[in-house]
Protein backbone atom coordinates (compact mmCIF):
# COMPACT_ATOMS: atom_id res chain seq x y z
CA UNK A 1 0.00 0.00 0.00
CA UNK A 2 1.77 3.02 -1.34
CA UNK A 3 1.09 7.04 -0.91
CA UNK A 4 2.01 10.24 -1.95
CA UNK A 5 1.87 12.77 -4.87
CA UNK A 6 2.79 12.55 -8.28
CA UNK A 7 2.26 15.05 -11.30
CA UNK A 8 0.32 14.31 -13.69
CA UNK A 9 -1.91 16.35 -16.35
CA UNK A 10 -0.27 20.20 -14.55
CA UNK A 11 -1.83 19.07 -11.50
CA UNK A 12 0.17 17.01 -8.14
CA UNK A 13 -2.88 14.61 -6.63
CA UNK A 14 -2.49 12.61 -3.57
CA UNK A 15 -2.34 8.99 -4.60
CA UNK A 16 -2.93 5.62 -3.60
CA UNK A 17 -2.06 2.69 -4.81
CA UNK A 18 -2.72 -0.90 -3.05
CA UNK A 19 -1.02 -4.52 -4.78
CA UNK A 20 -2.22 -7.42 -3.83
CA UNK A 21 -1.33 -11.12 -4.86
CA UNK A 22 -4.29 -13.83 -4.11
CA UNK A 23 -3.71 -17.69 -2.98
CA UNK A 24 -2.86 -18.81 -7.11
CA UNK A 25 0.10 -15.94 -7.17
CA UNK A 26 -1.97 -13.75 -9.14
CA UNK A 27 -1.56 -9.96 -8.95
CA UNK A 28 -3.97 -6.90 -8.82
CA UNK A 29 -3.83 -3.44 -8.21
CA UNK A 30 -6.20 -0.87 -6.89
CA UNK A 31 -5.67 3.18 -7.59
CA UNK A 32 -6.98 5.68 -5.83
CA UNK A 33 -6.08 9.03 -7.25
CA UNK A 34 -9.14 11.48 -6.82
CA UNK A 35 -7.71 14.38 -8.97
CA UNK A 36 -8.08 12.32 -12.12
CA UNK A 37 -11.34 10.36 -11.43
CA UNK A 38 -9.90 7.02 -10.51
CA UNK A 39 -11.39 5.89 -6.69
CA UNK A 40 -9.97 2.70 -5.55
CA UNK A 41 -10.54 1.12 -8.82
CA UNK A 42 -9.08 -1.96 -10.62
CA UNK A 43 -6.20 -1.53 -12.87
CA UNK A 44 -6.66 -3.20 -16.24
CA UNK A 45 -2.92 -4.39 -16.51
CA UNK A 46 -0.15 -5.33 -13.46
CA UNK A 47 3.34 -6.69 -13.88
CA UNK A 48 5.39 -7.10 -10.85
CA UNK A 49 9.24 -8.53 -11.40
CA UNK A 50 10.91 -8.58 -8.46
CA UNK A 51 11.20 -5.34 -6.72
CA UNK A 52 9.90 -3.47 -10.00
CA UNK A 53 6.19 -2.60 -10.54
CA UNK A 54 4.38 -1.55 -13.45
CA UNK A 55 0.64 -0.80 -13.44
CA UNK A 56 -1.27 0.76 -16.45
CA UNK A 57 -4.93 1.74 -15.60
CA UNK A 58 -7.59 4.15 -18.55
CA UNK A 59 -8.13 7.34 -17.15
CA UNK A 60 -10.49 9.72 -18.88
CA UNK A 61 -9.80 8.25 -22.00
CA UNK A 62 -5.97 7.78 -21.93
CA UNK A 63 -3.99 5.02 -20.58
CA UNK A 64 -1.98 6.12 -17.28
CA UNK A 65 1.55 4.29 -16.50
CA UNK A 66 3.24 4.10 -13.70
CA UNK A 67 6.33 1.92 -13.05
CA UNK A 68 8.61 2.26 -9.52
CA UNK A 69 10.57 0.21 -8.31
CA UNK A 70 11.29 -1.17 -4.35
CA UNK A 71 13.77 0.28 -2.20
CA UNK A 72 15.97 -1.91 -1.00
CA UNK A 73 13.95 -1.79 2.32
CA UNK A 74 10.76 -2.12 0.78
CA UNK A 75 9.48 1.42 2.37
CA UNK A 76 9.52 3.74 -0.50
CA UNK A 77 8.41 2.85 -4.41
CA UNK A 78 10.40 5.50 -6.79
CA UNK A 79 9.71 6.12 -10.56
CA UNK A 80 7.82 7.47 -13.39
CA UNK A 81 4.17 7.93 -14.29
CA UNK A 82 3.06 8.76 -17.92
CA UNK A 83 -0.06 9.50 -19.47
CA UNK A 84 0.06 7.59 -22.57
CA UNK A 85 -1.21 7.73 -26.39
CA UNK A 86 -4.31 5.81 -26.68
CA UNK A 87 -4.71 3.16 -29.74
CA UNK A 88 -5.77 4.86 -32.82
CA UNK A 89 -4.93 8.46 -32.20
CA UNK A 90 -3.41 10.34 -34.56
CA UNK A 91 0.40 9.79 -35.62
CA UNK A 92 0.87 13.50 -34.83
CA UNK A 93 -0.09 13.44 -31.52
CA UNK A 94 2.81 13.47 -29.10
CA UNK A 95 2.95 11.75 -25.81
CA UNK A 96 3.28 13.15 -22.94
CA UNK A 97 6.87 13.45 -20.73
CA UNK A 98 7.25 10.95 -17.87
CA UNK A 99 7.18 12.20 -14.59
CA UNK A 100 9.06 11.38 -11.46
CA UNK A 101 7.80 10.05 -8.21
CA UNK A 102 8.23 8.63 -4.68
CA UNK A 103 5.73 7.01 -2.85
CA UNK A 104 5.84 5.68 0.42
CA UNK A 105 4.54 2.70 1.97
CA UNK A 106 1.72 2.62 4.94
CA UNK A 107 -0.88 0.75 6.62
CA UNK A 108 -4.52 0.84 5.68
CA UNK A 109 -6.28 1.98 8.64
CA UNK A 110 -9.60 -0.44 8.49
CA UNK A 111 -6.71 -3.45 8.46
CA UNK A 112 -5.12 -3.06 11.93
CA UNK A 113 -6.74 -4.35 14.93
CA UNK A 114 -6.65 -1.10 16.27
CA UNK A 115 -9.14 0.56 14.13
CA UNK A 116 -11.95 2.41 15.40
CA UNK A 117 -15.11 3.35 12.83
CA UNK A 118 -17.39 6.23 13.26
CA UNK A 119 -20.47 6.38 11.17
CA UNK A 120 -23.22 9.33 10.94
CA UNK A 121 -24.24 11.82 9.21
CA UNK A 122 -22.75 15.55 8.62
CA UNK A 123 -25.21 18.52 8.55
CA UNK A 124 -24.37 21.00 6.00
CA UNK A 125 -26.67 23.72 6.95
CA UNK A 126 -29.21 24.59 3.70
CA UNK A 127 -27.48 21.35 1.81
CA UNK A 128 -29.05 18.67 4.09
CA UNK A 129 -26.58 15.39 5.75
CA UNK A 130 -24.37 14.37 4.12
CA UNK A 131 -23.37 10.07 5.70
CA UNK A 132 -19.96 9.18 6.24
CA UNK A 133 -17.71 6.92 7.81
CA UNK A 134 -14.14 8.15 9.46
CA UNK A 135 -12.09 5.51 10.61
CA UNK A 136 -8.56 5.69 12.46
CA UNK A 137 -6.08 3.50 13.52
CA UNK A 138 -2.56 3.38 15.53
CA UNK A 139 0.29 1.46 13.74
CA UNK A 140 2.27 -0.78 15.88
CA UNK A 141 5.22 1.98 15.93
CA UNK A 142 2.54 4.45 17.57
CA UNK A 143 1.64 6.36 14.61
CA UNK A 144 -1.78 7.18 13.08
CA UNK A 145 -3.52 6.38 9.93
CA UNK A 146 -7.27 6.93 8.73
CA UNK A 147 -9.54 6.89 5.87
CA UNK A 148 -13.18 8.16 5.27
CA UNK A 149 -16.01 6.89 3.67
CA UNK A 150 -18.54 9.05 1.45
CA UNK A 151 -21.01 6.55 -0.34
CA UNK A 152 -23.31 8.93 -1.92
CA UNK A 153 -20.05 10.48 -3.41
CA UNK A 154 -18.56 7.31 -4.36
CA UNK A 155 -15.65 7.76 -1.73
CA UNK A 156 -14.73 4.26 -0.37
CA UNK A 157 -11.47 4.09 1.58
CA UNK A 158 -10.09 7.86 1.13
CA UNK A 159 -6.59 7.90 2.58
CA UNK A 160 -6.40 10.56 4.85
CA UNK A 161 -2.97 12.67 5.21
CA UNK A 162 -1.18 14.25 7.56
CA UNK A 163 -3.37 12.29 10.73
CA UNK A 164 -1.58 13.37 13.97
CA UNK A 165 -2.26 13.38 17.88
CA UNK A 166 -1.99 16.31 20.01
CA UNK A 167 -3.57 16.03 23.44
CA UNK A 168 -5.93 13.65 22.39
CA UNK A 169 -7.10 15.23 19.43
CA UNK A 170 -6.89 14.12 16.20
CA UNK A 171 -5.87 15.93 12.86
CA UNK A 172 -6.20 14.45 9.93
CA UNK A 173 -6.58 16.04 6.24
CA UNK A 174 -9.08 14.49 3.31
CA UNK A 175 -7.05 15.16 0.18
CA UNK A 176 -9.78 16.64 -1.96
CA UNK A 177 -8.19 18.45 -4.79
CA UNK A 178 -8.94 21.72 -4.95
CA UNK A 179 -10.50 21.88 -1.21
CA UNK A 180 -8.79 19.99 0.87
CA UNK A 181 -10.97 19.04 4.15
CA UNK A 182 -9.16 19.15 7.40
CA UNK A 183 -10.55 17.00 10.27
CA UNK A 184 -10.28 18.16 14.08
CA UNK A 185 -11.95 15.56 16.45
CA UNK A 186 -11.54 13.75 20.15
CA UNK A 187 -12.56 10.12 20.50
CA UNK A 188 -15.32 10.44 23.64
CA UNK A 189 -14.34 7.13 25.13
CA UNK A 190 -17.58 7.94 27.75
CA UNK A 191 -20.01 8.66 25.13
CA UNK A 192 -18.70 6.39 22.07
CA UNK A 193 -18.28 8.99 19.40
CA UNK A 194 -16.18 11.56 17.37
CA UNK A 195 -16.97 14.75 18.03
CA UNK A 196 -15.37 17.54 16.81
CA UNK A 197 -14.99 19.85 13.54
CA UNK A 198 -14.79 19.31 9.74
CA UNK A 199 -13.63 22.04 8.29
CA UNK A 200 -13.57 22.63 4.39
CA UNK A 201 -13.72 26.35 2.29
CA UNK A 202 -15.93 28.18 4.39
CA UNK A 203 -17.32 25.44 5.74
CA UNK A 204 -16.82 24.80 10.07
CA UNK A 205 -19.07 22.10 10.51
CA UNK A 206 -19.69 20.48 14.03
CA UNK A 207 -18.55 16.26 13.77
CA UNK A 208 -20.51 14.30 16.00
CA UNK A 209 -20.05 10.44 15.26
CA UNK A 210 -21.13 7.58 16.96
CA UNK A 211 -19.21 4.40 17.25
CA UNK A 212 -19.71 1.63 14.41
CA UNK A 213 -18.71 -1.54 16.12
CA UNK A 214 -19.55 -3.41 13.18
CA UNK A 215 -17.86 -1.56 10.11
CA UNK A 216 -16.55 -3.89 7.29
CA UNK A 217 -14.96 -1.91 4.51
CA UNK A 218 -17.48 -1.44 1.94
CA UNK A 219 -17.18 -1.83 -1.62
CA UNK A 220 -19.35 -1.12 -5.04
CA UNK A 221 -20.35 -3.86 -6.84
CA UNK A 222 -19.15 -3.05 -10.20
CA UNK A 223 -19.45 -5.56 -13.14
CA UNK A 224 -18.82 -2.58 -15.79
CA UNK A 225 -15.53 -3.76 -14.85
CA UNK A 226 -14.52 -5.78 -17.81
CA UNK A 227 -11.78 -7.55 -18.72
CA UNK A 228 -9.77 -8.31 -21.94
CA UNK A 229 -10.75 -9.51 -24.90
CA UNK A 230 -13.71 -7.55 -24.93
CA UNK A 231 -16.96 -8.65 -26.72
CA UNK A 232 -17.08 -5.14 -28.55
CA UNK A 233 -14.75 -2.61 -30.06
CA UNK A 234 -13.87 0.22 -28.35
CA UNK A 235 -11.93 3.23 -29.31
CA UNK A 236 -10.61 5.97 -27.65
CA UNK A 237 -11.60 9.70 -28.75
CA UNK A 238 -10.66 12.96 -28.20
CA UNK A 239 -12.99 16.01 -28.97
CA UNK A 240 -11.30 19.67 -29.64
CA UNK A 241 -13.24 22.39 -28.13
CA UNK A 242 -13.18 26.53 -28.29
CA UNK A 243 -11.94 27.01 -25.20
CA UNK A 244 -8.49 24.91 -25.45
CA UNK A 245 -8.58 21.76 -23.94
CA UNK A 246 -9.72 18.15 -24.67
CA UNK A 247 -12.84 16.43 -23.68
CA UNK A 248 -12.27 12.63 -23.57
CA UNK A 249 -14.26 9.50 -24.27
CA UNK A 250 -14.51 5.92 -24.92
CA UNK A 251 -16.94 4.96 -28.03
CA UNK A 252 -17.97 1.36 -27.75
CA UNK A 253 -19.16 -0.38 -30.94
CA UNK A 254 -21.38 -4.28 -30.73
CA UNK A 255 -19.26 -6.91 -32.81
CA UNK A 256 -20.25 -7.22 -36.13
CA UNK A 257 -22.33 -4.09 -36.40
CA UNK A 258 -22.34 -3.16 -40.00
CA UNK A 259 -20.73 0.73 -41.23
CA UNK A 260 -23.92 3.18 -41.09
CA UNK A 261 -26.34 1.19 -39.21
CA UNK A 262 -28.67 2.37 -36.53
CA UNK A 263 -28.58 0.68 -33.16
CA UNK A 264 -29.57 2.25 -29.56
CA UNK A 265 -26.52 4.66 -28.08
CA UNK A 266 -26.32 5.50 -24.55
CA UNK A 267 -23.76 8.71 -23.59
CA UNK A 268 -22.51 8.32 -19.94
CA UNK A 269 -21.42 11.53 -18.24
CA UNK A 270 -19.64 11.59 -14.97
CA UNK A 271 -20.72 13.29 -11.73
CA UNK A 272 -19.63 16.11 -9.66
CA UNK A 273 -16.29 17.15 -9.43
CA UNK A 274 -13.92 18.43 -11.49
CA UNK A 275 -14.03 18.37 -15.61
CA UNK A 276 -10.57 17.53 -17.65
């Protein structure tokens, strides 16, 4: 389980990335890297020899690259990340630069024994509640790690950054990109709940969380999630607009549909956040 920053697309987003190898010695990788749509989802391609890593997962239309390798002590993953050219475009097209990295490793918070879940909702006065889940966790050398929930927002398993102790308060930060939320909250061992302040923009909202003593790390169930070879074509496209910049797509074609004919289309837009 790595994290850190990277730059990518003019922008530096907080990243996660998680590797796992199930009981047949297969390998998968999940990426978590807000800034550029991707949360906790599967990476379409892994290769992992020895200490060196390579994981290629579509963002927004355009295959994204990363490849570190292992310090010797296994606690930091160093190397490049690359947006790549998708299949098909144009020969003119160049790719962009490689970027440098470091990540370094952690725990995942809802993993250690010592975790401790608070679900409820958030009131966000003339927006309604907003349900989440903020969990935290001491590492065996004392430290602290956490992540959040946000369902309704598709936020499963948010790092947080930055989580610290002072006097028995916590401090954590939820590494939104362009509004990053900073968390300020006491565990109320009497009462069994978080309760303290979530701050974000203008925002200085009061935290009150009771205990979930039952928490199991959700997930989506997501069979969109396909894997290769693919019973359709699908081709990546790029669309020029006034302003400048790109927007991005995936065009997916039945098998054996004939040039010109009509069939049903369906346009999928994404949700709130930012546009690339």
């Amino acid at each position: 389980y790595w994290v850190g920053r990277i730059k990518v697309a003019k922008m530096e987003p907080f990243i996660a990335l998680e590797v796992s190898r199930d009981d047949a010695g297969a390998h998968a990788a999940r990426l978590f890297l807000l800034g550029l749509g991707s949360m906790n989802d599967q990476c379409e391609e892994i290769s992992v020899d020895g200490g060196k890593l390579t994981v290629v997962k579509q963002l927004m239309g355009k295959p994204l690259q990363i490849v570190g390798t292992m310090s010797d002590d296994a606690q930091s993953l160093t190397g490049t990340v690359q947006k790549l050219t998708p299949a098909g475009a144009p020969d003119d097209k160049p790719a962009e630069e490689p970027t440098e990295f470091t990540l370094h490793r952690s725990l995942k918070a809802s993993t250690l024994d010592t975790a401790q879940a608070f679900t409820g909702d958030l009131v966000i006065p003339g927006m309604g509640k907003l349900g989440m889940t903020l969990v935290f966790a001491r590492t065996p050398g004392g430290s602290w790690v956490g992540s959040v929930d946000v369902p309704v927002q598709s936020i499963l398993g948010m790092p947080l950054m930055n989580v610290t102790e002072t006097d028995g308060q916590l401090r954590a930060v939820m590494p939104i990109v362009m509004n990053p939320a900073v968390i300020e909250a006491t565990i109320d061992k009497q009462q069994d709940r978080l309760v303290g302040k979530f701050k974000q923009a203008t925002f200085d909202l009061d935290l009150n969380l009771p205990r979930n003593a039952g928490y199991v790390s959700p997930s989506f169930a997501r069979p969109q999630h396909p894997r290769k070879p693919y019973p359709y074509e699908a081709v990546e496209l790029t669309v020029p607009t006034k302003a400048g910049f790109e927007l991005a797509g995936t065009l997916t074609v039945p098998q054996g549909a004939s040039a010109g004919a009509r069939a049903p289309c369906a346009v999928l837009i994404s949700g709130s956040g930012q546009q690339h």
